[in-house]
Protein backbone atom coordinates (compact mmCIF):
# COMPACT_ATOMS: atom_id res chain seq x y z
CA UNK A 1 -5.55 25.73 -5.36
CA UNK A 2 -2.29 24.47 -6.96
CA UNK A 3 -0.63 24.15 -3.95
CA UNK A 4 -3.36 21.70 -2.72
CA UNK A 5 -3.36 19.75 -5.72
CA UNK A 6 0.59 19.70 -5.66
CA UNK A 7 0.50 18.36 -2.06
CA UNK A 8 -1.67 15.71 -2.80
CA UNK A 9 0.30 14.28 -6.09
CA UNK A 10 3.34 14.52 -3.19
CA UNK A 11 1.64 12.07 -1.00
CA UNK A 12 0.32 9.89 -3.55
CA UNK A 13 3.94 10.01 -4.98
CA UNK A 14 5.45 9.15 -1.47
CA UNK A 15 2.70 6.25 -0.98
CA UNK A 16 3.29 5.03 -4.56
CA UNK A 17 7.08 4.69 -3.73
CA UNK A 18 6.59 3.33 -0.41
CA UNK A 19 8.19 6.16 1.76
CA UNK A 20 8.76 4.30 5.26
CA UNK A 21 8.76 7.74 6.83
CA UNK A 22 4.90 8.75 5.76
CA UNK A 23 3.91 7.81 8.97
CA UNK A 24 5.74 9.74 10.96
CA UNK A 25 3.73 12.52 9.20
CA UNK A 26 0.71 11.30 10.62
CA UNK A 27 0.65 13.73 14.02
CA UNK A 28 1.34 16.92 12.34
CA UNK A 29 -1.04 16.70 9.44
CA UNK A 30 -3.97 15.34 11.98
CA UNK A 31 -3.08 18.06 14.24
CA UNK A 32 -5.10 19.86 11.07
CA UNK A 33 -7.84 17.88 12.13
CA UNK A 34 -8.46 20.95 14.53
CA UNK A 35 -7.95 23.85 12.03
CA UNK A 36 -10.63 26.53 11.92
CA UNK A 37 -10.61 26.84 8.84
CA UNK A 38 -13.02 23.48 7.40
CA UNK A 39 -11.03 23.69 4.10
CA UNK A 40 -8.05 22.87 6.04
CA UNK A 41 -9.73 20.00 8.14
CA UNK A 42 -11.20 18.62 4.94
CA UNK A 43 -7.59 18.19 2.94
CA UNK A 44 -6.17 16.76 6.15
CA UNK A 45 -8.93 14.13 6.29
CA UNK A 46 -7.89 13.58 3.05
CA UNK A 47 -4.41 13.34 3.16
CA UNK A 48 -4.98 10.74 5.99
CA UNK A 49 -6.75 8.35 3.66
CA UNK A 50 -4.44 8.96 0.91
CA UNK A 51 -1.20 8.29 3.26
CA UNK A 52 -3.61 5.06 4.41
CA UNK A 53 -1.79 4.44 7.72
CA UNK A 54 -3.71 2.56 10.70
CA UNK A 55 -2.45 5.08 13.06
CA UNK A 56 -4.28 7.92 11.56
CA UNK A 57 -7.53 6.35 12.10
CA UNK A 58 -7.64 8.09 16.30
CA UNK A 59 -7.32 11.19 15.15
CA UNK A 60 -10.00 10.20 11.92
CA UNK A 61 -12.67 8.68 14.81
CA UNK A 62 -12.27 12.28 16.63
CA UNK A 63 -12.95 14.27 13.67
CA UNK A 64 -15.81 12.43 12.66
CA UNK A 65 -17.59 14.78 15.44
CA UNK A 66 -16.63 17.51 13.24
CA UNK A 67 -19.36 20.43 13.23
CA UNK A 68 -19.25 20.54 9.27
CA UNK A 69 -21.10 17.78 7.04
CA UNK A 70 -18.47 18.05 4.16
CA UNK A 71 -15.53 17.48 6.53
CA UNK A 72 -17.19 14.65 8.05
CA UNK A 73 -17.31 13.41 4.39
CA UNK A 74 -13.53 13.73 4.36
CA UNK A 75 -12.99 11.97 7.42
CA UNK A 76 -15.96 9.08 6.75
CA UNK A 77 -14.03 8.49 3.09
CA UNK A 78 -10.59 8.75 4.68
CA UNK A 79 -11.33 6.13 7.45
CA UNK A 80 -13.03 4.08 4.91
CA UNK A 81 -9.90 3.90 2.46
CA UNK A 82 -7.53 2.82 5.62
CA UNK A 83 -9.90 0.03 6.42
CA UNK A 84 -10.29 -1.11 2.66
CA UNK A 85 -6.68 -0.70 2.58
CA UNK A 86 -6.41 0.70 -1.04
């Protein structure tokens, strides 16, 4: 669990400081997206959002087919923030 939580202060770090290079980051963690484990699905919809890049929201639209209701959440609340843009 502290792993997760450390990954996600990372990101927000990185998006805080305006890391150019976030993007480039998109593929690999959407690539998650696919995971069978929905824990690991979930926390890559949400990294998405957090990172907040346009070109995450593909991979977002996909998921939101997702067989579990919590990951669709994710992926509903992720596409949502890149939208909003906050």
């Amino acid at each position: 669990m502290g792993v997760r939580i450390g990954t996600f202060a990372l990101v927000e770090n990185l998006v805080d400081v305006k890391d150019n290079n976030l993007p480039a980051s998109i593929p690999g963690i959407a690539s998650l997206l696919k995971n069978p484990n929905i824990t690991i699905r979930g926390d890559a919809a949400h990294l998405l959002g957090i990172i907040g890049h346009r070109d995450a929201l593909p991979y977002l639209e996909i998921a939101l087919d997702d067989e579990n209701e919590l990951v669709r959440e994710n992926v509903s609340e992720a596409i949502e923030e890149i939208k909003s843009g906050s």
